[in-house]
C-alpha atoms as a PDB file:
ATOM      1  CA  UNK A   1      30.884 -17.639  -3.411  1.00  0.00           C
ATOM      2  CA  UNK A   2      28.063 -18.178  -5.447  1.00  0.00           C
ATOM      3  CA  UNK A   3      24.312 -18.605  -4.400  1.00  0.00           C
ATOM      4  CA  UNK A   4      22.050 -20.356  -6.474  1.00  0.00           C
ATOM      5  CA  UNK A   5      18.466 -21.908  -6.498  1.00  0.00           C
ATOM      6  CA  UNK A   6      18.023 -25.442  -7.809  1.00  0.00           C
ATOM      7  CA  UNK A   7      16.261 -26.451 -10.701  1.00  0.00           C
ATOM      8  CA  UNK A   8      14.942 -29.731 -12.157  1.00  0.00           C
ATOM      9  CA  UNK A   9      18.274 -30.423 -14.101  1.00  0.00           C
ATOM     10  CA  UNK A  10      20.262 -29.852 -10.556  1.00  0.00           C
ATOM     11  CA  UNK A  11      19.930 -33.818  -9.639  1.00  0.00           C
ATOM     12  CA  UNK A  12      23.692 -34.300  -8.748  1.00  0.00           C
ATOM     13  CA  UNK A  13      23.899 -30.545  -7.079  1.00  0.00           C
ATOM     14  CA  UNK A  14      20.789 -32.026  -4.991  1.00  0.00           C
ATOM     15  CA  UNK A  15      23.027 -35.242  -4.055  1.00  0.00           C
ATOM     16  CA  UNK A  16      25.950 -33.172  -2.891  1.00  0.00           C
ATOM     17  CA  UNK A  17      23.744 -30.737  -0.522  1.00  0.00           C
ATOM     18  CA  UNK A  18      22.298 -33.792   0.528  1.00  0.00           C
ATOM     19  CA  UNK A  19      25.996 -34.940   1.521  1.00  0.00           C
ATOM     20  CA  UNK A  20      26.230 -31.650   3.278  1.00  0.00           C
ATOM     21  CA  UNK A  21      23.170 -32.142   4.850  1.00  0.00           C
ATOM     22  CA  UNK A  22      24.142 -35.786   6.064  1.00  0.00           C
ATOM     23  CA  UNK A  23      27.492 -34.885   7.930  1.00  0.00           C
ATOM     24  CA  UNK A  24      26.290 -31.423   9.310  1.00  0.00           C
ATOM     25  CA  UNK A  25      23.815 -32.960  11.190  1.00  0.00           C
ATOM     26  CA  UNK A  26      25.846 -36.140  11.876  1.00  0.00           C
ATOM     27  CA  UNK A  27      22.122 -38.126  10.098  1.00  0.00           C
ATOM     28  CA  UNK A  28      23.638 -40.525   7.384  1.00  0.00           C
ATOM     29  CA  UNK A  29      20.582 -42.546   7.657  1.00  0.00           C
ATOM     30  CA  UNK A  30      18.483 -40.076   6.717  1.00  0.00           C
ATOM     31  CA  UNK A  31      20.185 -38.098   3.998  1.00  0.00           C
ATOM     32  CA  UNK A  32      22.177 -40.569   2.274  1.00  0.00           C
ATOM     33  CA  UNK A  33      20.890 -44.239   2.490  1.00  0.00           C
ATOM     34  CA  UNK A  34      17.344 -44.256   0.632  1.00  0.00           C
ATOM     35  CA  UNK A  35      18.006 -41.633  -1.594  1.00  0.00           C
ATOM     36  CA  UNK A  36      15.813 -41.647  -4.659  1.00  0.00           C
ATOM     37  CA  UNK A  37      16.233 -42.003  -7.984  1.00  0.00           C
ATOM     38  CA  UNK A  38      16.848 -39.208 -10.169  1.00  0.00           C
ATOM     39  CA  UNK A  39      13.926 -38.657 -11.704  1.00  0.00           C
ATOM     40  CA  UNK A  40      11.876 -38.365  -8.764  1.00  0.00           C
ATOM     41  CA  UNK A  41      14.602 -35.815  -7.579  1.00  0.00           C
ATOM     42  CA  UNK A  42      13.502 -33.856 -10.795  1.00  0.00           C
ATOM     43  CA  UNK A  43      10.287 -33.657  -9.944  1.00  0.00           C
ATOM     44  CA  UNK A  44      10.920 -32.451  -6.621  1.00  0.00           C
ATOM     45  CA  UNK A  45      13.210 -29.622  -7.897  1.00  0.00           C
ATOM     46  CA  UNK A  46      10.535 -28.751 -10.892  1.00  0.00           C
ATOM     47  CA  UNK A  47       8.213 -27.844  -7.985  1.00  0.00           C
ATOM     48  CA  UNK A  48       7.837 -23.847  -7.493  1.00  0.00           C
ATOM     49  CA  UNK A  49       6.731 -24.645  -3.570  1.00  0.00           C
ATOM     50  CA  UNK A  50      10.189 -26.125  -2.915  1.00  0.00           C
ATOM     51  CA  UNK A  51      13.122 -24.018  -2.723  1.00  0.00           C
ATOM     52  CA  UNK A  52      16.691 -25.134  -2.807  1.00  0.00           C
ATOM     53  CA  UNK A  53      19.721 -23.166  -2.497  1.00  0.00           C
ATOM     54  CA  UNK A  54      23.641 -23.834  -2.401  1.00  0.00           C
ATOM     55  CA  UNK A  55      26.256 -22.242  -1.642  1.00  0.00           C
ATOM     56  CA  UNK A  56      29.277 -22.945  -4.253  1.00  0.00           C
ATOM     57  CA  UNK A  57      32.845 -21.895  -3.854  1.00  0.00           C
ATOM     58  CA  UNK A  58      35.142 -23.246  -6.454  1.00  0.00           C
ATOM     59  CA  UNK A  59      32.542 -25.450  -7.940  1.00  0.00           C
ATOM     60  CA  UNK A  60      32.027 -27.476  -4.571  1.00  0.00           C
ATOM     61  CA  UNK A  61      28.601 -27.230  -2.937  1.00  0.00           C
ATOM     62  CA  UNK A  62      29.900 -25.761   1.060  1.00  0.00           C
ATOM     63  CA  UNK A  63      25.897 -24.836   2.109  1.00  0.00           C
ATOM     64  CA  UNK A  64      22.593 -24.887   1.814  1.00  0.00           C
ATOM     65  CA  UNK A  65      19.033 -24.677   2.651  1.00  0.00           C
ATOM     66  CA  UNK A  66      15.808 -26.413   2.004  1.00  0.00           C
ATOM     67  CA  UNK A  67      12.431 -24.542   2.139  1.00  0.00           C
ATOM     68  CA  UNK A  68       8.856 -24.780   1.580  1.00  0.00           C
ATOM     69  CA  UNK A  69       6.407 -22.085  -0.069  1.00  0.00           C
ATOM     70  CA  UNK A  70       3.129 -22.755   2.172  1.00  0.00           C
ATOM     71  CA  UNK A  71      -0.046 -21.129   0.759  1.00  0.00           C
ATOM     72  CA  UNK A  72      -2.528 -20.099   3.473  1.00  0.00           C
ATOM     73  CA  UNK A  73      -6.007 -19.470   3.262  1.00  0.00           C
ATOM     74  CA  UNK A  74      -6.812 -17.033   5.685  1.00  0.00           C
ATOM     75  CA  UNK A  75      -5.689 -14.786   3.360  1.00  0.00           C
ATOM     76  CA  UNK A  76      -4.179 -14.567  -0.127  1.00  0.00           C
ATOM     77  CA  UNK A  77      -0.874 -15.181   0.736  1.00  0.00           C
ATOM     78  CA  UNK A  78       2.127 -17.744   1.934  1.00  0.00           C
ATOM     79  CA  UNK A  79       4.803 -17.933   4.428  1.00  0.00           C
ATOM     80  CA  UNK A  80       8.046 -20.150   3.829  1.00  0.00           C
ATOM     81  CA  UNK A  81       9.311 -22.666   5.946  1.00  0.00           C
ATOM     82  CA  UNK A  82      12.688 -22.888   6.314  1.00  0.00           C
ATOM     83  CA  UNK A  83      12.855 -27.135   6.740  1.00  0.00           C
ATOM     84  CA  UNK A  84      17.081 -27.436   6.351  1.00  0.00           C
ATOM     85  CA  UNK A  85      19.996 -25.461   6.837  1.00  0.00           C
ATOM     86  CA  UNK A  86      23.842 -26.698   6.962  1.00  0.00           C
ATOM     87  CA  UNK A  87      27.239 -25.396   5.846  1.00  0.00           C
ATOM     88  CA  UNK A  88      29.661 -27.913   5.631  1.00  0.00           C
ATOM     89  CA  UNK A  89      32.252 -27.541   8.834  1.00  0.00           C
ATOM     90  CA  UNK A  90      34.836 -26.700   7.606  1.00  0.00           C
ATOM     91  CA  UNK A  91      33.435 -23.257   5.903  1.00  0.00           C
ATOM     92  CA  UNK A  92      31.430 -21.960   8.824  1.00  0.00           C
ATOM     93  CA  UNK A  93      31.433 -18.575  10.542  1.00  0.00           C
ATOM     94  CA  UNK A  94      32.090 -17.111   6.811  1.00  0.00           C
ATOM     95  CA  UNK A  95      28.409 -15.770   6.702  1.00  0.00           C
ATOM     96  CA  UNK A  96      27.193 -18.307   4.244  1.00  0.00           C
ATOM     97  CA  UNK A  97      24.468 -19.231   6.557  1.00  0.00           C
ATOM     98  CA  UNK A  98      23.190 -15.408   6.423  1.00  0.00           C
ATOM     99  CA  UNK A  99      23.628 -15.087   2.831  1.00  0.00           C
ATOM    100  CA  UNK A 100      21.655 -18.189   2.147  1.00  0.00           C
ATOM    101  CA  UNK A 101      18.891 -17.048   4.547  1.00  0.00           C
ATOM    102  CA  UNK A 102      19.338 -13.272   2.817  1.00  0.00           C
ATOM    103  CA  UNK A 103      18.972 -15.244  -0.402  1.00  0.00           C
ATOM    104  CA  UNK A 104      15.282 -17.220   0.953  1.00  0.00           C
ATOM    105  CA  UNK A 105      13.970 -13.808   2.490  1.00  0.00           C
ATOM    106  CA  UNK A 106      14.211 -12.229  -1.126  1.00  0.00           C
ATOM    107  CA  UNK A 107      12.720 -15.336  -2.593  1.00  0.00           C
ATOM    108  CA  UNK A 108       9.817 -14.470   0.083  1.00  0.00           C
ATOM    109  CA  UNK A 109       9.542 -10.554  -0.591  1.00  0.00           C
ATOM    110  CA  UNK A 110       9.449 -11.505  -4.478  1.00  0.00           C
ATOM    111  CA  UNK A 111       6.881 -13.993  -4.336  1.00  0.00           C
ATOM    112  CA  UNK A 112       4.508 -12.306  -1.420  1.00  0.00           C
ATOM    113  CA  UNK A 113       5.260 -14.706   1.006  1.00  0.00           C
ATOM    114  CA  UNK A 114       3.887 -12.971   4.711  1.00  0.00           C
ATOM    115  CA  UNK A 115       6.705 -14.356   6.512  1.00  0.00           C
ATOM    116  CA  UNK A 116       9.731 -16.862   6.293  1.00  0.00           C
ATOM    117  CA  UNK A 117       9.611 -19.119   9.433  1.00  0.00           C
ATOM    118  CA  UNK A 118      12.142 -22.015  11.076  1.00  0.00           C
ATOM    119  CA  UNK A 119      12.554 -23.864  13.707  1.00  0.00           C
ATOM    120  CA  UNK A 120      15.734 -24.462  16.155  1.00  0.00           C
ATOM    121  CA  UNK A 121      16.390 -27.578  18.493  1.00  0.00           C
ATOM    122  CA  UNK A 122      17.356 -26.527  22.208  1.00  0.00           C
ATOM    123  CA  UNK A 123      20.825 -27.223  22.553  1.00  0.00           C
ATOM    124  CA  UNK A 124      21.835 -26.467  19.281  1.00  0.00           C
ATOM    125  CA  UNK A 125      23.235 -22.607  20.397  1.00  0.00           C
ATOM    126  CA  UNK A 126      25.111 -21.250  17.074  1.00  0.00           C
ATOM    127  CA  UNK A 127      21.691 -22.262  15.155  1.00  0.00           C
ATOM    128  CA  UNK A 128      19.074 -20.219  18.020  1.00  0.00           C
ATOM    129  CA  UNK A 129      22.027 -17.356  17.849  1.00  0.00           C
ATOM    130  CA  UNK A 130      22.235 -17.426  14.246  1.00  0.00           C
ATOM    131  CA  UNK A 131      17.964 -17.160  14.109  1.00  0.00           C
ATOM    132  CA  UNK A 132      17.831 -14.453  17.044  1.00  0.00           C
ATOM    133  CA  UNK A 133      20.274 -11.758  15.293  1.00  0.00           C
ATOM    134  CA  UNK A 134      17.921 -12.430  12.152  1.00  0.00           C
ATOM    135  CA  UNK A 135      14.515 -11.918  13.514  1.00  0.00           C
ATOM    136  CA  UNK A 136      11.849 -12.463  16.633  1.00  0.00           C
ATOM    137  CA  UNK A 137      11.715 -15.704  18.661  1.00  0.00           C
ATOM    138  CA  UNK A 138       8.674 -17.043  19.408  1.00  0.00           C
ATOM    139  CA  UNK A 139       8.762 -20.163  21.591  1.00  0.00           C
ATOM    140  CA  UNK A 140       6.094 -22.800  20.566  1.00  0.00           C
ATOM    141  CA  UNK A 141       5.935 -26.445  21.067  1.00  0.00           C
ATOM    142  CA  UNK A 142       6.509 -29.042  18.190  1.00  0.00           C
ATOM    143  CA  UNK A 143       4.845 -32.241  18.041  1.00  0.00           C
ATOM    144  CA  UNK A 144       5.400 -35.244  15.130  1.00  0.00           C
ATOM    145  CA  UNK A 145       2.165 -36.926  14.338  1.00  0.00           C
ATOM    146  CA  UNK A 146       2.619 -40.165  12.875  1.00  0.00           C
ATOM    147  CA  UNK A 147       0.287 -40.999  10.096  1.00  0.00           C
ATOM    148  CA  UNK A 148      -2.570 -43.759  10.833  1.00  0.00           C
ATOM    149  CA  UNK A 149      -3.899 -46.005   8.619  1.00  0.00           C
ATOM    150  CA  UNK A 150      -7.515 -46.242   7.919  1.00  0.00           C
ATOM    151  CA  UNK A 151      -9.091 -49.118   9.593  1.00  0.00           C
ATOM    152  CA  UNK A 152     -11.420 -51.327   7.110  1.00  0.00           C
ATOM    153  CA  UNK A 153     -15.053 -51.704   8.750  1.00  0.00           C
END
């Protein structure tokens, strides 16, 4: 198995984890119907604040994550938010989900990051087990604000 970070030429690697992404979390709507065109995609992956990485075995994207470098300014540093993670079903409980997350919290160490964070859903037990042999739990509330338009006075 191979881990690897995504670059702007990795449009079609981006596609497949994507496709990963979109049956692991049983979400076709989000991950595969408006998908954007490829050189938007580019962009995204040019970006040093976004980091992508798959898991390949035999060529074939199996895993991967999606995370975002988030400078603070409190102090001179950054802390990563680990946004996605999925390996596809039928290569779990290989450790692929560890290495990937061993692969972010080197990222983090090499870049000064203060901490790499993420979030887990109740209910979804091998992702909270997964986080709580890897570090602390904190339990917080989430909330989704929607955006507002401004109002013309």
């Amino acid at each position: 198995m191979i881990i690897r970070r995504l670059g702007p030429a990795d449009v079609a690697a981006m596609r497949a984890l994507n496709a990963v992404y979109a049956a692991a979390f049983d979400d076709p709507v989000t991950y595969r119907i408006d998908q954007p065109d490829d050189a938007w995609l580019a962009r995204q992956l040019g970006r040093d604040s976004l980091i992508l990485l798959v898991a390949e075995l035999d060529g074939q994207i199996v895993g991967g994550l999606t995370a975002y470098d988030l400078p603070k300014l409190e102090a001179a540093r950054s802390e990563i938010y680990l946004y996605d993670l999925a390996v596809d079903a039928a290569h779990r409980r290989r450790g692929i989900a560890t290495a990937l997350i061993a692969e972010l919290q080197h990222i983090a160490a090499e870049t000064g990051a203060w901490a790499v964070f993420v979030q887990a859903d109740y209910g979804d037990d091998p992702a909270v087990a997964l986080y709580t042999k890897l570090g602390v739990r904190e339990d917080v509330m989430h909330f989704d604000l929607p955006p507002l338009p401004r109002t013309k006075d």
